[in-house]
N, C-alpha and C. Protein backbone atom coordinates (compact mmCIF):
# COMPACT_ATOMS: atom_id res chain seq x y z
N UNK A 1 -44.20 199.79 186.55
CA UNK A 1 -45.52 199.62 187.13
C UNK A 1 -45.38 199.35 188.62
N UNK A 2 -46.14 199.88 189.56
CA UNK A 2 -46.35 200.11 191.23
C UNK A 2 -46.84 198.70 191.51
N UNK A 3 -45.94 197.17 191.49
CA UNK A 3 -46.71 196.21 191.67
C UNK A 3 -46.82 195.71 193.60
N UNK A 4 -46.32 196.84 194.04
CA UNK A 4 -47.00 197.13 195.55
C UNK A 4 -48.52 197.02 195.93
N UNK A 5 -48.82 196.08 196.58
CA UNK A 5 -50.07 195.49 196.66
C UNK A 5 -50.72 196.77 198.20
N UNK A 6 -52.06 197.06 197.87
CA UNK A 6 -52.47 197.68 199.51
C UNK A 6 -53.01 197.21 200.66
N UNK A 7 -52.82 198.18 201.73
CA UNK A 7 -53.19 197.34 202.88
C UNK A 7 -54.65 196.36 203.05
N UNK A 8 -55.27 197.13 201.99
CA UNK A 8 -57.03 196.56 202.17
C UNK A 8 -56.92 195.22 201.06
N UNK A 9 -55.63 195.47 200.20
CA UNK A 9 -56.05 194.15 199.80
C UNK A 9 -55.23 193.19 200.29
N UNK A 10 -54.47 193.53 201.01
CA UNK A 10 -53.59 192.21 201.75
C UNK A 10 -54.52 191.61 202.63
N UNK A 11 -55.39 192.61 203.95
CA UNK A 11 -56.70 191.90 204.06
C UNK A 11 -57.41 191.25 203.33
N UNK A 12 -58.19 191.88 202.66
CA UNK A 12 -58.86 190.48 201.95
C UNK A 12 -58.50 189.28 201.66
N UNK A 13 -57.23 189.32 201.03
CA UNK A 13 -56.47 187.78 200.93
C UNK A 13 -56.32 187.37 202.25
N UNK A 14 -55.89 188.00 203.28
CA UNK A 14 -55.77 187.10 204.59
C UNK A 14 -56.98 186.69 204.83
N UNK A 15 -58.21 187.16 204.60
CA UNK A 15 -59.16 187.11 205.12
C UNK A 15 -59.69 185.78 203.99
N UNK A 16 -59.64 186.08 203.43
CA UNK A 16 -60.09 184.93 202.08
C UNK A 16 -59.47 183.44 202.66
N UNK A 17 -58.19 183.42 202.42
CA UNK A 17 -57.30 182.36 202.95
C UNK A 17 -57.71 181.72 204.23
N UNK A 18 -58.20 182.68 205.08
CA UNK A 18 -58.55 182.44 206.49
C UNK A 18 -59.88 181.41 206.47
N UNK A 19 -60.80 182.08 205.20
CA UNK A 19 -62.11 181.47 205.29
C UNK A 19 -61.74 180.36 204.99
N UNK A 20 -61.08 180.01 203.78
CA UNK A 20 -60.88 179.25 203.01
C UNK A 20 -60.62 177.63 204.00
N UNK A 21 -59.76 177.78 204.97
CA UNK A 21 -59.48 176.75 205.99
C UNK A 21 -60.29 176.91 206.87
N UNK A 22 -61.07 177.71 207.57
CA UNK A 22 -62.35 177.62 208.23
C UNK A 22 -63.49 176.52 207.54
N UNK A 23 -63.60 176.75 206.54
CA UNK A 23 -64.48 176.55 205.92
C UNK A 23 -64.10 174.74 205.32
N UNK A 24 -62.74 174.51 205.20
CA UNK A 24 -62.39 173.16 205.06
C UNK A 24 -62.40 172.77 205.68
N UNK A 25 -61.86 173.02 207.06
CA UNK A 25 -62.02 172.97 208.60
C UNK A 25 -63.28 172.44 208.80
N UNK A 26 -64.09 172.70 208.71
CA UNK A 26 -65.86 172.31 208.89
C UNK A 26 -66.41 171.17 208.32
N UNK A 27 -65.96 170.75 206.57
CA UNK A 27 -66.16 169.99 205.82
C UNK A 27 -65.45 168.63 206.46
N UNK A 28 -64.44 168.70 206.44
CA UNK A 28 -63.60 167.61 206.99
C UNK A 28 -64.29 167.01 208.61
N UNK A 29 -64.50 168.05 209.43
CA UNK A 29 -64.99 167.65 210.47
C UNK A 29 -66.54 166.94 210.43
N UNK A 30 -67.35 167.66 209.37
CA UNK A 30 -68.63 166.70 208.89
C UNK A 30 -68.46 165.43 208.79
N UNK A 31 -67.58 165.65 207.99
CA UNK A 31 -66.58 163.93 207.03
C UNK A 31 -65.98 163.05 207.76
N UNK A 32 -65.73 163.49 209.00
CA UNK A 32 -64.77 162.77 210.26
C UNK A 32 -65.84 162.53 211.07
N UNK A 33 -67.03 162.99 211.06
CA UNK A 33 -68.05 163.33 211.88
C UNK A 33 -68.93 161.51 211.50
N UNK A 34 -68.99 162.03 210.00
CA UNK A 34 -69.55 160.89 208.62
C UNK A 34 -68.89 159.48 209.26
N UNK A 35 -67.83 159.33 209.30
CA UNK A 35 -67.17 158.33 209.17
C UNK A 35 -66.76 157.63 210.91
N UNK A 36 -66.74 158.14 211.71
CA UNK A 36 -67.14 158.08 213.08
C UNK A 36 -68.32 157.24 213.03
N UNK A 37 -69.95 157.68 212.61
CA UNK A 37 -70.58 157.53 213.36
C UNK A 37 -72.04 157.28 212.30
N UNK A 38 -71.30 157.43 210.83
CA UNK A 38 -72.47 156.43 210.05
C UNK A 38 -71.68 155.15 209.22
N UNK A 39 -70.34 155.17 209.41
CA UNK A 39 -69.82 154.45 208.34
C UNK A 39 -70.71 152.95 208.63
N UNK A 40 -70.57 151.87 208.23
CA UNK A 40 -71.05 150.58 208.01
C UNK A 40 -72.89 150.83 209.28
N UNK A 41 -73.68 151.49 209.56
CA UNK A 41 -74.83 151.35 210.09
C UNK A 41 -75.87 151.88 209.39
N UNK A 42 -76.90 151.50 209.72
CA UNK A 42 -78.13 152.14 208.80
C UNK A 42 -77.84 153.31 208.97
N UNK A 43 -79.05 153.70 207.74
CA UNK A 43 -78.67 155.44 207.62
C UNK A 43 -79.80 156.24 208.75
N UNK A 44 -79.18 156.94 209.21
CA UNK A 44 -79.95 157.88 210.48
C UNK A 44 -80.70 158.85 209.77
N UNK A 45 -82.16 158.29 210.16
CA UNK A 45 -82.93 159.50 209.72
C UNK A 45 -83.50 160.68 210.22
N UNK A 46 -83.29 161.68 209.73
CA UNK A 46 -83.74 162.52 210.70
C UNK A 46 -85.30 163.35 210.10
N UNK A 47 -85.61 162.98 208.90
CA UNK A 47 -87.00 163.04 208.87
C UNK A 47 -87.85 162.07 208.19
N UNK A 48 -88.25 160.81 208.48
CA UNK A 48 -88.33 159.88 207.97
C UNK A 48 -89.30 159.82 206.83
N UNK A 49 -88.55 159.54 205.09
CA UNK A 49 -89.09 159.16 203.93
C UNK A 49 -88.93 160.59 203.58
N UNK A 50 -88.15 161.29 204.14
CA UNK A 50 -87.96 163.11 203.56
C UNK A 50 -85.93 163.19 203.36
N UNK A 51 -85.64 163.16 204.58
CA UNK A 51 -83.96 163.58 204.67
C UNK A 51 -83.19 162.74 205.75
N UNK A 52 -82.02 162.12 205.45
CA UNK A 52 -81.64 161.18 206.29
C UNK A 52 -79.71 161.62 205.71
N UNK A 53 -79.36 160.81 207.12
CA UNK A 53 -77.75 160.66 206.81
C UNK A 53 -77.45 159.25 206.13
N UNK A 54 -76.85 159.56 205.51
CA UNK A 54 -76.27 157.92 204.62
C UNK A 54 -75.24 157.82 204.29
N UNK A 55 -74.33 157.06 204.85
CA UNK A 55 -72.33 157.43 204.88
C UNK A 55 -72.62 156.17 203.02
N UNK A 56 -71.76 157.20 202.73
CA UNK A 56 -71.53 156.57 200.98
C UNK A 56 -70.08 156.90 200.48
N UNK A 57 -69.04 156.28 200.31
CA UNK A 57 -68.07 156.69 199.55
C UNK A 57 -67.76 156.26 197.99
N UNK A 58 -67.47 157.77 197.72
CA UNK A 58 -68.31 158.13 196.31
C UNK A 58 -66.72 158.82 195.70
N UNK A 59 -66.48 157.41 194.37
CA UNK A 59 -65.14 157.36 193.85
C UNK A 59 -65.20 158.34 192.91
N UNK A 60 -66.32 158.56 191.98
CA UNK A 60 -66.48 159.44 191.48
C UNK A 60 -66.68 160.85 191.05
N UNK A 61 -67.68 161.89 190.71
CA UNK A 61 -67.73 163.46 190.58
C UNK A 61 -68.84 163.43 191.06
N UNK A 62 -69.82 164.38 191.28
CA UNK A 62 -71.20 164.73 191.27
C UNK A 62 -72.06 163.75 190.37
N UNK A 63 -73.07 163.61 191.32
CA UNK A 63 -74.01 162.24 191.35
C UNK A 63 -73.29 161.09 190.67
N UNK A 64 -72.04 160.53 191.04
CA UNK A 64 -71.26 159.36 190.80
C UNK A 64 -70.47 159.53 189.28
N UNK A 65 -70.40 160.66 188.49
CA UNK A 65 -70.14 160.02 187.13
C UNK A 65 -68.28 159.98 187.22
N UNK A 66 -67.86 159.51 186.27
CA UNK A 66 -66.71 159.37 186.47
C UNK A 66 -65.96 158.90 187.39
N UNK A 67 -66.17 157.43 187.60
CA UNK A 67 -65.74 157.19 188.92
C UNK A 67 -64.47 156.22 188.24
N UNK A 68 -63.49 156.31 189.38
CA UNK A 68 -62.52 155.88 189.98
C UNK A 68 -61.44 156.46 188.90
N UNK A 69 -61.57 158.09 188.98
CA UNK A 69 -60.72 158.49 188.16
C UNK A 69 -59.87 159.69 189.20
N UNK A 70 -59.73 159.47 189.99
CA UNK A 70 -58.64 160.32 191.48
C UNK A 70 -57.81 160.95 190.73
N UNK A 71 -56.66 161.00 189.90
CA UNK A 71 -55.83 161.30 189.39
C UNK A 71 -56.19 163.01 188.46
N UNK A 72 -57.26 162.35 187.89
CA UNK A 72 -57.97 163.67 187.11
C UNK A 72 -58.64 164.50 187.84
N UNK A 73 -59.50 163.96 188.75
CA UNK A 73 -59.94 165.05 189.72
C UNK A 73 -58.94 165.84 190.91
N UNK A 74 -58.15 165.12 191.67
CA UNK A 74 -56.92 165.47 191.86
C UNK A 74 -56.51 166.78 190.93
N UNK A 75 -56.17 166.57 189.63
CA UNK A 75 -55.75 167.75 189.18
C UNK A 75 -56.38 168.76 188.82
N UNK A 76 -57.82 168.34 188.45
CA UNK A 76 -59.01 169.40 188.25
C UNK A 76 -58.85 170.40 189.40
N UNK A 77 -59.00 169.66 190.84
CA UNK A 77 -58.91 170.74 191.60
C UNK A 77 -57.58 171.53 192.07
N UNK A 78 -57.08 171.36 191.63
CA UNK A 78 -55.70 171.76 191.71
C UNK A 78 -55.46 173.08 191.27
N UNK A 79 -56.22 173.08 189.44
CA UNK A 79 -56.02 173.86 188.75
C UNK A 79 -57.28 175.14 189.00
N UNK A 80 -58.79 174.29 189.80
CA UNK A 80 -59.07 174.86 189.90
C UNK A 80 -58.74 176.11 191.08
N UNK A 81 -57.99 175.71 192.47
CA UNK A 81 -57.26 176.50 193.28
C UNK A 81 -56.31 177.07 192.68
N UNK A 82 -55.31 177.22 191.65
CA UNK A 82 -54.95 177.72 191.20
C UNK A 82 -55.71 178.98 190.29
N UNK A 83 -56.12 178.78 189.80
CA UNK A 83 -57.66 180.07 188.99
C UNK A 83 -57.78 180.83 190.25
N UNK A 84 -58.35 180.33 191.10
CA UNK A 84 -59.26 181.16 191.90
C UNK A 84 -58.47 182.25 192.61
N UNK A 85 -56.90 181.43 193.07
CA UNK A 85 -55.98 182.45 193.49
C UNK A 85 -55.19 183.41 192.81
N UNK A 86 -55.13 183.21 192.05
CA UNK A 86 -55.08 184.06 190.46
C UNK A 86 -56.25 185.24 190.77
N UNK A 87 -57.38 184.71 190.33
CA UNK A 87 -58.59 185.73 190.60
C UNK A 87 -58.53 186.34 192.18
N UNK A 88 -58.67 186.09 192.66
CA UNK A 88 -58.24 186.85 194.08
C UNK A 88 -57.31 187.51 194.37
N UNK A 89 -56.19 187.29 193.83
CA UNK A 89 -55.39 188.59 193.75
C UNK A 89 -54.71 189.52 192.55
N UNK A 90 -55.57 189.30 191.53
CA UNK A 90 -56.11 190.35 190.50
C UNK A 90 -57.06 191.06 190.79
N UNK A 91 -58.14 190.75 192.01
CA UNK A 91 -59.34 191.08 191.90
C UNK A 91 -59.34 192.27 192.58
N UNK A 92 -59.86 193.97 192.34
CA UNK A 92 -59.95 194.96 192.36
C UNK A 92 -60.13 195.04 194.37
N UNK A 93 -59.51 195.76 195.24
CA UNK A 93 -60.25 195.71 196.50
C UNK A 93 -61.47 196.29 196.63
N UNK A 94 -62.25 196.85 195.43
CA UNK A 94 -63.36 197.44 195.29
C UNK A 94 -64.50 196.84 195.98
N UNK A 95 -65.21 197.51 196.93
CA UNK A 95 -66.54 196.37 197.94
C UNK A 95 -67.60 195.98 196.72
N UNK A 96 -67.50 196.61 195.47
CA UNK A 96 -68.46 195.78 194.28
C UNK A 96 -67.70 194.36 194.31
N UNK A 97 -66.56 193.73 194.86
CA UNK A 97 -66.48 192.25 194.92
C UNK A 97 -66.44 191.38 195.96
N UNK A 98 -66.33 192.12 197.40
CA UNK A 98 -66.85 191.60 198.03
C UNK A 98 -67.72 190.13 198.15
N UNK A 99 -68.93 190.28 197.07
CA UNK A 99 -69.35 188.60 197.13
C UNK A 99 -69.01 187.66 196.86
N UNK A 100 -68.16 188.22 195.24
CA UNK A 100 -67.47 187.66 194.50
C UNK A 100 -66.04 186.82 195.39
N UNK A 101 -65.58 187.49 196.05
CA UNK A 101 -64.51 186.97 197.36
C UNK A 101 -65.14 185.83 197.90
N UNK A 102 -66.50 186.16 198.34
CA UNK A 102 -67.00 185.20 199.41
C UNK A 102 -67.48 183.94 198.34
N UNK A 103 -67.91 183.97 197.14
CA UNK A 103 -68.02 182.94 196.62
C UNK A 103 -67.16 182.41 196.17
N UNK A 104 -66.32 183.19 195.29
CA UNK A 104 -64.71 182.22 195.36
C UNK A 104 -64.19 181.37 196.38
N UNK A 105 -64.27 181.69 197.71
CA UNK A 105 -63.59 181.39 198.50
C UNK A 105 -64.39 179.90 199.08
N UNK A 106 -66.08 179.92 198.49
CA UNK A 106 -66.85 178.71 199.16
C UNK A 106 -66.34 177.91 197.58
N UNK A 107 -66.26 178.15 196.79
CA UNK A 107 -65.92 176.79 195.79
C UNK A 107 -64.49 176.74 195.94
N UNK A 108 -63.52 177.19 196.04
CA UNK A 108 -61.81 176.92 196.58
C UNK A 108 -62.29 176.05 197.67
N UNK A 109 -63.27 175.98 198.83
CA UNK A 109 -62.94 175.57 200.20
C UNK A 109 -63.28 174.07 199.66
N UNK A 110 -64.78 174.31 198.55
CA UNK A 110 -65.43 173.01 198.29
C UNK A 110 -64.72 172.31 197.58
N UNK A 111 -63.57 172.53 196.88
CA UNK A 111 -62.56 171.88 195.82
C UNK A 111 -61.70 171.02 197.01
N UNK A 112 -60.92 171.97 197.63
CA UNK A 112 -60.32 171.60 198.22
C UNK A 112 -60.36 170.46 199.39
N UNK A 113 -61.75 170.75 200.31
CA UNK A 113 -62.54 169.45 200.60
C UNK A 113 -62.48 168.44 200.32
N UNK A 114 -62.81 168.33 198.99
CA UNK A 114 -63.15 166.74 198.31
C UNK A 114 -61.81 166.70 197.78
N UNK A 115 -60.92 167.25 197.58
CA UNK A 115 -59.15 166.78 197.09
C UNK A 115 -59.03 166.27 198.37
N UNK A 116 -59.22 166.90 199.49
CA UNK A 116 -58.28 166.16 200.54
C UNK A 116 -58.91 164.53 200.92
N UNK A 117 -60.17 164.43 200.77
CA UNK A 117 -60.82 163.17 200.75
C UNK A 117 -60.20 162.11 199.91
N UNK A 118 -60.00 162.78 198.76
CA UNK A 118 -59.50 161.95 197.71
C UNK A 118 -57.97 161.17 197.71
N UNK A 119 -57.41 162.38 198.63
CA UNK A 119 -55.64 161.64 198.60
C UNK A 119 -55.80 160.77 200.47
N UNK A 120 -56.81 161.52 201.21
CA UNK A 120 -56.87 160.52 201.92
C UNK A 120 -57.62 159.24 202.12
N UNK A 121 -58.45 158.85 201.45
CA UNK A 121 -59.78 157.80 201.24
C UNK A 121 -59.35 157.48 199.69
N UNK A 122 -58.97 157.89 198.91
CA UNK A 122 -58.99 157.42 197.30
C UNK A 122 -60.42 157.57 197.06
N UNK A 123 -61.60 158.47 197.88
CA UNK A 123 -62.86 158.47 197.67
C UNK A 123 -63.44 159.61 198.79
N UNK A 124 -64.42 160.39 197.78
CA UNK A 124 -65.19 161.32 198.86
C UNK A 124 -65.98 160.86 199.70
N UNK A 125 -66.18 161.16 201.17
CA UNK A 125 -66.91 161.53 201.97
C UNK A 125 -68.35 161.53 201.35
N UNK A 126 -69.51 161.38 201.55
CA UNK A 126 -71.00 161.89 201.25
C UNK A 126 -71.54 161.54 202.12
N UNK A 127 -72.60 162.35 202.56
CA UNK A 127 -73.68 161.41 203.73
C UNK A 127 -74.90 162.11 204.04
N UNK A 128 -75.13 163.32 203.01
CA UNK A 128 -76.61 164.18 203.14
C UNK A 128 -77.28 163.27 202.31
N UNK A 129 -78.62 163.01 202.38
CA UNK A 129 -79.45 162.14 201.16
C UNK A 129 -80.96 162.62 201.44
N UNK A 130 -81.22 163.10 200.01
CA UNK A 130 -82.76 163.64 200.23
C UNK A 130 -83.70 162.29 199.93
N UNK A 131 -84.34 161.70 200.88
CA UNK A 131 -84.83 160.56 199.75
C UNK A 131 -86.30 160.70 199.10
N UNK A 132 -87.01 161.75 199.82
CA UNK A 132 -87.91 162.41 199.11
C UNK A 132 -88.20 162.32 197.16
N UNK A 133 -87.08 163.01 197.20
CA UNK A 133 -86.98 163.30 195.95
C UNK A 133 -85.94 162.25 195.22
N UNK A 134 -85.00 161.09 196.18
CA UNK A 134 -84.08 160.07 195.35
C UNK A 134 -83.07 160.95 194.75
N UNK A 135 -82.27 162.49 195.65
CA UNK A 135 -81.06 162.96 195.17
C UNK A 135 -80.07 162.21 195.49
N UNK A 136 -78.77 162.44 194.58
CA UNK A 136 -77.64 161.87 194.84
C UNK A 136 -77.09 162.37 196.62
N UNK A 137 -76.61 161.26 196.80
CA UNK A 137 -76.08 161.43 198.54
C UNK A 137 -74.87 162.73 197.85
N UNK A 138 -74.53 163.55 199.35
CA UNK A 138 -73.84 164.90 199.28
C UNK A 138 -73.32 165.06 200.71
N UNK A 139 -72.25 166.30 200.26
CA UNK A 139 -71.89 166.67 201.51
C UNK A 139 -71.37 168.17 201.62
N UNK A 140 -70.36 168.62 202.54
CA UNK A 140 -70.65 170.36 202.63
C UNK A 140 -70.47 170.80 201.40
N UNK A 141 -69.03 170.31 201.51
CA UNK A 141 -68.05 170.40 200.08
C UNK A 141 -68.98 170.98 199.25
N UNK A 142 -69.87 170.04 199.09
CA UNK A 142 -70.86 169.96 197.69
C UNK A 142 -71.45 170.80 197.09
N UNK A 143 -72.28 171.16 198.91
CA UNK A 143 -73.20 172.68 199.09
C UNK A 143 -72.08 173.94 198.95
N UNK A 144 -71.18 173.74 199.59
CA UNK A 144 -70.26 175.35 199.17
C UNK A 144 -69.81 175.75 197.23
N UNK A 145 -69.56 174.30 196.89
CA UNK A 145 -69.69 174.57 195.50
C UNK A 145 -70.91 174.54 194.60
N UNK A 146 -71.71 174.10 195.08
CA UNK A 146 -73.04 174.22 194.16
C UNK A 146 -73.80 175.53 194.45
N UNK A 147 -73.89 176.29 195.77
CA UNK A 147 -74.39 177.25 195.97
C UNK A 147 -73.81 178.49 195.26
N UNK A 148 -72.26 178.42 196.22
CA UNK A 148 -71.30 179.27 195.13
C UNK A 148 -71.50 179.74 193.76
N UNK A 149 -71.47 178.50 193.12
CA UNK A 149 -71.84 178.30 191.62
C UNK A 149 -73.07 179.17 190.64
N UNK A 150 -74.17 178.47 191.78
CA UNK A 150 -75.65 178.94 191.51
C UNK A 150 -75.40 180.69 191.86
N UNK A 151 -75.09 181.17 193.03
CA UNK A 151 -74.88 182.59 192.84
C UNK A 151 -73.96 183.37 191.96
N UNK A 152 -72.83 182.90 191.87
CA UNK A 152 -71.73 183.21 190.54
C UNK A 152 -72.38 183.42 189.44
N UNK A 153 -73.36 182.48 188.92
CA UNK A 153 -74.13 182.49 187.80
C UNK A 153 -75.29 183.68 187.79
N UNK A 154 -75.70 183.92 188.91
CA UNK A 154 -77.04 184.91 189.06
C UNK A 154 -76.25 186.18 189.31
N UNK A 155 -75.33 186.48 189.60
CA UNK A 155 -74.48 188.07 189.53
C UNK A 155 -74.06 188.32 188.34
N UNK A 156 -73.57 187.15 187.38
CA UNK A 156 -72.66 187.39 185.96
C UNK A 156 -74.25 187.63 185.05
N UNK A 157 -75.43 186.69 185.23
CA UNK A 157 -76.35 187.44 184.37
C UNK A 157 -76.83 189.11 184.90
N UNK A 158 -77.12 189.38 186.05
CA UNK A 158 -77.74 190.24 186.27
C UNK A 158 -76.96 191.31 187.13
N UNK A 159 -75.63 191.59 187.51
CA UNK A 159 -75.14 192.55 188.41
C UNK A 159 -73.77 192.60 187.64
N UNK A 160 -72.94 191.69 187.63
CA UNK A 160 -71.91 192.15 187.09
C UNK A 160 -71.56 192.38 185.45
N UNK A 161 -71.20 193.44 184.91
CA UNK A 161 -70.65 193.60 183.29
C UNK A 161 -69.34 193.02 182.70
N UNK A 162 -69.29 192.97 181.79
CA UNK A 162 -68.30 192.45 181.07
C UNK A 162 -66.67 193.10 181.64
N UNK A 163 -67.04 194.56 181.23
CA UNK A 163 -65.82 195.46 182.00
C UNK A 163 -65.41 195.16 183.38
N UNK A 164 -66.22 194.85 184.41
CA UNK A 164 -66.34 194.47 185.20
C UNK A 164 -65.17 193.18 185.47
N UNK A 165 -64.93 192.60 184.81
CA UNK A 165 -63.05 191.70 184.55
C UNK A 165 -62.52 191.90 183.84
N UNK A 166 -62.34 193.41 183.67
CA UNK A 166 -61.22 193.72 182.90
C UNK A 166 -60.09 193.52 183.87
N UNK A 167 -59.85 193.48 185.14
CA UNK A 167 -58.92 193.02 186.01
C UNK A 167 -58.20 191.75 185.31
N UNK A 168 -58.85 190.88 184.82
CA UNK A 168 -58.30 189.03 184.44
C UNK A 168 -57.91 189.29 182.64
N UNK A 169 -58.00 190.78 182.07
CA UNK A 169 -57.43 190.62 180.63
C UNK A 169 -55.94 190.76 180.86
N UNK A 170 -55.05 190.10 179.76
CA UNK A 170 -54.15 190.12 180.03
C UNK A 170 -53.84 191.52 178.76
N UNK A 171 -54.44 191.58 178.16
CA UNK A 171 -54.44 192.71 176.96
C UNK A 171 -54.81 193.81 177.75
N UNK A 172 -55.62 193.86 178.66
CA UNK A 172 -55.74 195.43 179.67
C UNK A 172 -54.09 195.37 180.29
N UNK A 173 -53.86 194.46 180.77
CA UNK A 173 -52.65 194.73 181.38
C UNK A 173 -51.63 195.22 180.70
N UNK A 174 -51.35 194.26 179.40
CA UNK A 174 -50.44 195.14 178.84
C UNK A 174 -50.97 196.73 178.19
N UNK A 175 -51.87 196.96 178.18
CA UNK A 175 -52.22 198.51 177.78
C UNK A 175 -52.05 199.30 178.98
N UNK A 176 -51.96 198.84 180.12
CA UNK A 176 -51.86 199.82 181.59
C UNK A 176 -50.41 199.51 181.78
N UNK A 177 -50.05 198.67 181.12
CA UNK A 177 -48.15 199.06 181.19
C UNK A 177 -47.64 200.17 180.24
N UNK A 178 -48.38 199.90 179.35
CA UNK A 178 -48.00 200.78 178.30
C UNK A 178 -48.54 202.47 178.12
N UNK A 179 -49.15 202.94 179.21
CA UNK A 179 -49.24 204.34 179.36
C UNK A 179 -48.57 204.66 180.56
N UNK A 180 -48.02 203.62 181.47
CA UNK A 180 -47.60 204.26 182.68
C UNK A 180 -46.42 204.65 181.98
């Protein structure tokens, strides 16, 4: 089997990889941004009784559950960067994935985000807070994986098919070894 990779997809992975630290790059600087200049002061509002900054460090997962369990989340995301790079370079250079790249690459950045918080703070970063509505405090991280997520979900019901990952069977693979 020709496991010679092509030029368009060595781009994409550079390009993926590239975002990938751009994009942590940004989070961290929010978070450094967070911790600068809301840690211990009231929370800065910027539309008052609607949306405000509120530095919170948050031991736990999304909206607090599981807290002070670092070790497990630590490896959650671990495994989850592992998947994704897996999927990214199985993934067809076909421009039908294109989005699929770009959303992989915002929940890898958002994993990775809140891991690095975690081995450096023993706790995430948060400091978006809707208080309008009384949401859990958030931060980029959050938004690159929840958006990600929310679109991942709206392509797998309505654009992408099943065949459509036959790239990630490992039973296609061995059947495309087995006619070459």
């Amino acid at each position: 089997m020709n496991t010679k990779m092509s030029k368009k997809k060595k781009i994409f992975l550079i390009a993926d990889y590239l975002m990938i630290i751009l994009f942590v790059f940004l989070d961290q600087f929010t978070k450094y941004l967070a911790v600068e200049h809301l840690q211990d002061k009231p929370p800065f509002k910027i539309i008052d009784g609607v949306f405000e900054l509120n530095f919170l460090k948050n031991s736990g997962a999304a909206f607090g559950v599981l807290q002070n369990q670092k070790v497990f989340f630590i490896l959650i995301a671990v495994m989850i960067l592992i998947i994704i790079s897996y999927v990214l370079f199985r993934m067809p250079d076909d421009k039908k994935y294109n989005v699929m790249h770009i959303l992989l690459v915002l929940i890898a950045s958002g994993a990775a985000g809140n891991m690095i918080d975690r081995i450096r703070y023993d706790y995430v970063v948060d400091f978006f807070y809707f208080v309008l509505i009384n949401f859990p405090i958030f931060n980029v991280a959050d938004i690159y994986v929840t958006v990600a997520t929310f679109l991942f979900a709206i392509l797998l019901l309505f654009y992408y098919k099943e065949n459509d990952f036959s790239f990630l069977s490992f039973r296609q693979q061995k059947k495309f070894k087995e006619f070459k």
